[in-house]
N, C-alpha and C. Protein backbone atom coordinates (compact mmCIF):
# COMPACT_ATOMS: atom_id res chain seq x y z
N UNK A 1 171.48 124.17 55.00
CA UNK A 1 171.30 125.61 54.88
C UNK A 1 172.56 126.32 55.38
N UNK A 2 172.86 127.47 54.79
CA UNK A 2 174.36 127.96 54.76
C UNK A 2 173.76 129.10 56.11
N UNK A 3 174.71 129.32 56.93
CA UNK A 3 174.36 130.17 58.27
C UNK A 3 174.66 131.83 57.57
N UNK A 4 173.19 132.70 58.08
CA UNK A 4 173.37 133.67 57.52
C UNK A 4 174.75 134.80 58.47
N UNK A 5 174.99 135.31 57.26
CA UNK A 5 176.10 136.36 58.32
C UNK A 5 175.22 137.75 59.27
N UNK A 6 175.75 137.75 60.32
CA UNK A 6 174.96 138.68 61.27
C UNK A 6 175.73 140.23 61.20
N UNK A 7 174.58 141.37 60.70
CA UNK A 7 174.94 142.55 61.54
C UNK A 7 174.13 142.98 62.31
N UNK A 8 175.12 144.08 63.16
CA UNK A 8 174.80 144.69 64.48
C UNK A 8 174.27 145.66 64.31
N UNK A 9 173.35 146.38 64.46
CA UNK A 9 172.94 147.47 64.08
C UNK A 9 174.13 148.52 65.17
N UNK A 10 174.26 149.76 64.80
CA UNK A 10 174.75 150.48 65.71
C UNK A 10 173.47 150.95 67.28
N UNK A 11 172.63 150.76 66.96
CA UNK A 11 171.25 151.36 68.03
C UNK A 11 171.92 150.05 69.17
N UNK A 12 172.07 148.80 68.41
CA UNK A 12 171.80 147.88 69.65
C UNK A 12 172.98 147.57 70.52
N UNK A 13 174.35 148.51 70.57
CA UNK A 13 175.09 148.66 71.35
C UNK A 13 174.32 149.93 72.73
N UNK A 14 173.59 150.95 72.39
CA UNK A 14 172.82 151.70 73.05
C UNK A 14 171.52 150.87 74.02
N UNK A 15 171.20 150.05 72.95
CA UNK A 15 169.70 148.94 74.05
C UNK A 15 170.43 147.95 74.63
N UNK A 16 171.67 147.61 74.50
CA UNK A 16 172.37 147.02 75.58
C UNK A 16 172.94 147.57 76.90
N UNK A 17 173.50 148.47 76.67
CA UNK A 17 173.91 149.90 77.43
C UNK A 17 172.39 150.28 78.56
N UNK A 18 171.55 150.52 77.87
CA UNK A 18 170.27 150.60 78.53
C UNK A 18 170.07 149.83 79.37
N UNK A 19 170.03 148.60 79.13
CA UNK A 19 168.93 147.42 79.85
C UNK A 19 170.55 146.87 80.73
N UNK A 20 171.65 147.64 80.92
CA UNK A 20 172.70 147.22 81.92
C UNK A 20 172.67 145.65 81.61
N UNK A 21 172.70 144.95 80.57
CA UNK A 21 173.29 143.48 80.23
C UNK A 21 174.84 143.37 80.77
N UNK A 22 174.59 142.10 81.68
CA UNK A 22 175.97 141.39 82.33
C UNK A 22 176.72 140.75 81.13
N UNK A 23 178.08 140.87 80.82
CA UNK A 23 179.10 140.55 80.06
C UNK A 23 178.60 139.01 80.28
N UNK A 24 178.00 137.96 81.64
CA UNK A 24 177.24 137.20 81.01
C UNK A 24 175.98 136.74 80.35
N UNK A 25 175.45 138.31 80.63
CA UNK A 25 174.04 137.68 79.39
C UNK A 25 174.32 138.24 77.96
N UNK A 26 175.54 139.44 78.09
CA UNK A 26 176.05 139.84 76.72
C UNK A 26 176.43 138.21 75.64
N UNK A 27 177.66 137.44 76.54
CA UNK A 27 177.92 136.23 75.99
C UNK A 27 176.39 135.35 75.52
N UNK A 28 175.71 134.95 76.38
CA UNK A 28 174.61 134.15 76.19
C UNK A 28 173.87 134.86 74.75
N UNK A 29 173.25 136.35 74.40
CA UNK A 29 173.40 137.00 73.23
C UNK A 29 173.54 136.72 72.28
N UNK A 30 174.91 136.43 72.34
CA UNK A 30 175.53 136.51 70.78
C UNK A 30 175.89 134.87 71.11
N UNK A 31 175.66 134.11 71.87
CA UNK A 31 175.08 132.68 71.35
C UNK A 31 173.87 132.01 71.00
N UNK A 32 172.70 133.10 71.52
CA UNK A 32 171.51 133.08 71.03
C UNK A 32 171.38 133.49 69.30
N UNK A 33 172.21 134.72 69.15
CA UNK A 33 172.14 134.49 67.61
C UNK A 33 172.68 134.38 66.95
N UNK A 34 173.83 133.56 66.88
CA UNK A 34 174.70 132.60 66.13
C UNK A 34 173.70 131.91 66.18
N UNK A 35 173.06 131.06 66.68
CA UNK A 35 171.94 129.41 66.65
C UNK A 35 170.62 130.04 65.63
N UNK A 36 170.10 131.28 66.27
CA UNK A 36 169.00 131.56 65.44
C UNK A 36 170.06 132.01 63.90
N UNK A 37 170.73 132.90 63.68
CA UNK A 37 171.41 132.99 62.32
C UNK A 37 172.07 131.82 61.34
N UNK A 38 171.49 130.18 61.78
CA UNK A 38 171.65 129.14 61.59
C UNK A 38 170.60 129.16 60.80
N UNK A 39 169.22 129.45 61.35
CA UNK A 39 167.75 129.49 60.58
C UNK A 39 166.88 130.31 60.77
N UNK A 40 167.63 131.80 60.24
CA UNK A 40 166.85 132.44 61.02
C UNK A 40 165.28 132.64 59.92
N UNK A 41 165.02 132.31 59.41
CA UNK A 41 163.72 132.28 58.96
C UNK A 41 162.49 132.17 59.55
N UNK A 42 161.54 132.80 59.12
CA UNK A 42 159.89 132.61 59.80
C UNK A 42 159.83 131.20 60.12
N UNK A 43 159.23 130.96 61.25
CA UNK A 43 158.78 130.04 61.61
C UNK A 43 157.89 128.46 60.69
N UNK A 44 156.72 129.44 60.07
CA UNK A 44 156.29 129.14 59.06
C UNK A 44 157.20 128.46 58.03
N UNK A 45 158.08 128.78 57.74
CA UNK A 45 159.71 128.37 56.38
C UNK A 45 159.82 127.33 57.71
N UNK A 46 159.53 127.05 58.33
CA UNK A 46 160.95 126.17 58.96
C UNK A 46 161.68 126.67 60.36
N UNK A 47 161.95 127.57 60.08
CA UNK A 47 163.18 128.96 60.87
C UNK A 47 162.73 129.13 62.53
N UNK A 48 163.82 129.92 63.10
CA UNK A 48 163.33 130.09 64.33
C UNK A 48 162.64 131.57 64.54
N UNK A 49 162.35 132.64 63.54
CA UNK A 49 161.65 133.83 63.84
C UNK A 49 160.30 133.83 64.08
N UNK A 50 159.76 134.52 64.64
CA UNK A 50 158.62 135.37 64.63
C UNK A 50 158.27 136.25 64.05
N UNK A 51 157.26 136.20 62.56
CA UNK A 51 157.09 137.50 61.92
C UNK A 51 156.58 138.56 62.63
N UNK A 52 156.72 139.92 62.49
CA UNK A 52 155.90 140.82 63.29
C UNK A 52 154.77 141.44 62.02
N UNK A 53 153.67 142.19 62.80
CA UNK A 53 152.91 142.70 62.00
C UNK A 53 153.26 143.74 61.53
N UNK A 54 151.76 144.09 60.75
CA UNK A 54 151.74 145.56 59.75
C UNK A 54 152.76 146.02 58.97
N UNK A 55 152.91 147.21 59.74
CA UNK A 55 154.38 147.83 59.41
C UNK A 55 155.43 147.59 59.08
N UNK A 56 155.55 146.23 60.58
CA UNK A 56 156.78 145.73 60.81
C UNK A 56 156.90 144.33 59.96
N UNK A 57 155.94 144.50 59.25
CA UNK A 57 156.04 143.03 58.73
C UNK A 57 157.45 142.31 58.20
N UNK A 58 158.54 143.07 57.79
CA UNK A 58 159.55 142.65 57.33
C UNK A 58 160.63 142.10 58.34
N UNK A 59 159.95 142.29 59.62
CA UNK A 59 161.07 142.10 60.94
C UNK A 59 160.47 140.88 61.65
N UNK A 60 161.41 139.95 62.14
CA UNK A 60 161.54 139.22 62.68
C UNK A 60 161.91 139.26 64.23
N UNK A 61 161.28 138.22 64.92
CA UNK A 61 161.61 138.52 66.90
C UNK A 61 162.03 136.99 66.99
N UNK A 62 162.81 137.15 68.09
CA UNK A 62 162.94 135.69 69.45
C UNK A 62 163.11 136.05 69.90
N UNK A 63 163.09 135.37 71.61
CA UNK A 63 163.31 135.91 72.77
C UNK A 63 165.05 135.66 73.00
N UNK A 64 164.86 136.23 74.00
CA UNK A 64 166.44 135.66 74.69
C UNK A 64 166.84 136.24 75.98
N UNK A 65 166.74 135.18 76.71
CA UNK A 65 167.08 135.00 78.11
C UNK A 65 165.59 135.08 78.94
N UNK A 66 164.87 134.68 78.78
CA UNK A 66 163.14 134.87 78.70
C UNK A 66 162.81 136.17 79.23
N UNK A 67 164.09 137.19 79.45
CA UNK A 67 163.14 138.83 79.71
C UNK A 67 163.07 139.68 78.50
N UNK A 68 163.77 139.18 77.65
CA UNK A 68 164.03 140.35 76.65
C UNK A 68 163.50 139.40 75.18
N UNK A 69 163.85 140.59 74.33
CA UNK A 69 162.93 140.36 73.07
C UNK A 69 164.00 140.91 71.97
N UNK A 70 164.37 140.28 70.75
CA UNK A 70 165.48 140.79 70.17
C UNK A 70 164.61 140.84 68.42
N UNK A 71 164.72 142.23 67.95
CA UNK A 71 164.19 142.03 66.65
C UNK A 71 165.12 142.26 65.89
N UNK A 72 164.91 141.36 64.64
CA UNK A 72 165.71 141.36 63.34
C UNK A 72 165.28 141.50 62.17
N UNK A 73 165.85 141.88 60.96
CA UNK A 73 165.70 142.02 59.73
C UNK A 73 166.59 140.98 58.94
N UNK A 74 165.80 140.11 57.89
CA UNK A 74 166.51 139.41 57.08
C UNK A 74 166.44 139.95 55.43
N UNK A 75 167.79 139.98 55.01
CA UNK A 75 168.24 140.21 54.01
C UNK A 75 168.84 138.84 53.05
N UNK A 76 167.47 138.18 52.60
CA UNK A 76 167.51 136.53 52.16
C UNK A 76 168.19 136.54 50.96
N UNK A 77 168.53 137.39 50.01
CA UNK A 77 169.12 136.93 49.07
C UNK A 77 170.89 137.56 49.14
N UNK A 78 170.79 138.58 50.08
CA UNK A 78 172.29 138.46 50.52
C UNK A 78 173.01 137.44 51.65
N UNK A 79 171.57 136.87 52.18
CA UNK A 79 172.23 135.61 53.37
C UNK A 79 172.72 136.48 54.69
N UNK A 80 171.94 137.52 55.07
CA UNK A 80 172.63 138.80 56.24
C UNK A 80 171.08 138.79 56.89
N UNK A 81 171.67 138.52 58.25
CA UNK A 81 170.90 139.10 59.35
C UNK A 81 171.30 139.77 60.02
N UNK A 82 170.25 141.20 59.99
CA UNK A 82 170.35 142.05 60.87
C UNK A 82 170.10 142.53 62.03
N UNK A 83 171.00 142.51 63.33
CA UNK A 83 170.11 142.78 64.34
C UNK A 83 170.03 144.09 64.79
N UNK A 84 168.66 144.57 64.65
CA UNK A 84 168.06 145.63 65.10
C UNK A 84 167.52 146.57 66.45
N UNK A 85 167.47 145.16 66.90
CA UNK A 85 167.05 146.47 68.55
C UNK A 85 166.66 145.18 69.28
N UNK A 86 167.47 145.36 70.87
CA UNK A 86 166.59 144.37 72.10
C UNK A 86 166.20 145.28 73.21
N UNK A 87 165.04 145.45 73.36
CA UNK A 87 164.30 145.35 74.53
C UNK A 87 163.77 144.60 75.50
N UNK A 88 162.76 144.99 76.30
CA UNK A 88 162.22 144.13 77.13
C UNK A 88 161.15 143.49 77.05
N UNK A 89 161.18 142.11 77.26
CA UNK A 89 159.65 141.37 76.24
C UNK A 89 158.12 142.15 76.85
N UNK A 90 158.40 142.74 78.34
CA UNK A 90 156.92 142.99 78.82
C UNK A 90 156.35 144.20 78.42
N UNK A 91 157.33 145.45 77.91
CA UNK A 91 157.04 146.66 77.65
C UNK A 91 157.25 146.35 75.88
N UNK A 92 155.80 146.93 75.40
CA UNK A 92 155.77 146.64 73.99
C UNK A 92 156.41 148.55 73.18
N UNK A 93 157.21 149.13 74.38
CA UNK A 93 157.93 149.52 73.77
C UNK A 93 158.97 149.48 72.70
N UNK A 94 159.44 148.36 72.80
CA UNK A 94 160.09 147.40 71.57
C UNK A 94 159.95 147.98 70.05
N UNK A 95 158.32 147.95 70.13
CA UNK A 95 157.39 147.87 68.94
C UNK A 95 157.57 149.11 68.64
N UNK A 96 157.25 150.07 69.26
CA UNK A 96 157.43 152.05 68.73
C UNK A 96 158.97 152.48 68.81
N UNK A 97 159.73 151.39 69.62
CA UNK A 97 161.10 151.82 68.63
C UNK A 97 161.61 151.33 67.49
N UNK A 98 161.35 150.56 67.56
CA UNK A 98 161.39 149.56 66.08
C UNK A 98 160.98 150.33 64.92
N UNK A 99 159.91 150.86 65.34
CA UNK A 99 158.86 151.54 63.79
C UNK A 99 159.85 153.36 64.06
N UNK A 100 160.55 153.41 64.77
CA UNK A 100 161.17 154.74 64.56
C UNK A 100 162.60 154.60 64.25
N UNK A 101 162.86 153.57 64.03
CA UNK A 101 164.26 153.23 63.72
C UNK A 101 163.72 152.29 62.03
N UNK A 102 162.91 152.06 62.13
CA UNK A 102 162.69 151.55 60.83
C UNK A 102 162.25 152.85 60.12
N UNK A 103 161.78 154.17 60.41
CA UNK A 103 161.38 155.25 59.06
C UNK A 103 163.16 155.85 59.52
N UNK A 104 163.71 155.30 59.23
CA UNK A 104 165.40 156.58 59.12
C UNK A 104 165.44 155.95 58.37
């Protein structure tokens, strides 16, 4: 399987900024999804995502660094993953920003 190419959303320079990430959990990050953008597919396919519901059904989660929660969007026939927003895994705030960054 060919490794999908990753974008950044512009929001998730701001939810990094937020949650004060150390330049070493920034690094750890973006080695977490280089590995998942290897496969990043539903679980179900194979892949390392987590589908989300309802709404969000088109978005994908993993964790990373076991406090936080990173959601993505895959764009399978361009081979692009998008990353969308990290929060914090315990506050399912995550979820109502996600769905307000997903109606723009």
């Amino acid at each position: 399987m060919q490794e999908y190419k990753i974008i950044w959303d512009n929001a998730v320079a701001k939810d990094i900024k937020k949650l004060k990430l150390t330049n070493r959990q920034i690094a750890k990050l973006r080695d977490k999804v280089s590995e998942i953008a290897k496969n990043p597919l539903p679980k179900a396919k194979g892949g390392y995502g987590e589908p989300l519901a309802k709404e969000l059904h088109n978005y994908l989660k993993f964790r990373f660094d076991s406090n936080y929660r990173v959601g993505y969007e895959l764009k399978e026939t361009n081979g692009v993953m998008i990353i969308v927003i990290i929060d914090l895994r315990k506050d399912s705030n995550i979820y109502r920003e996600l769905r307000k960054r997903n109606s723009k």
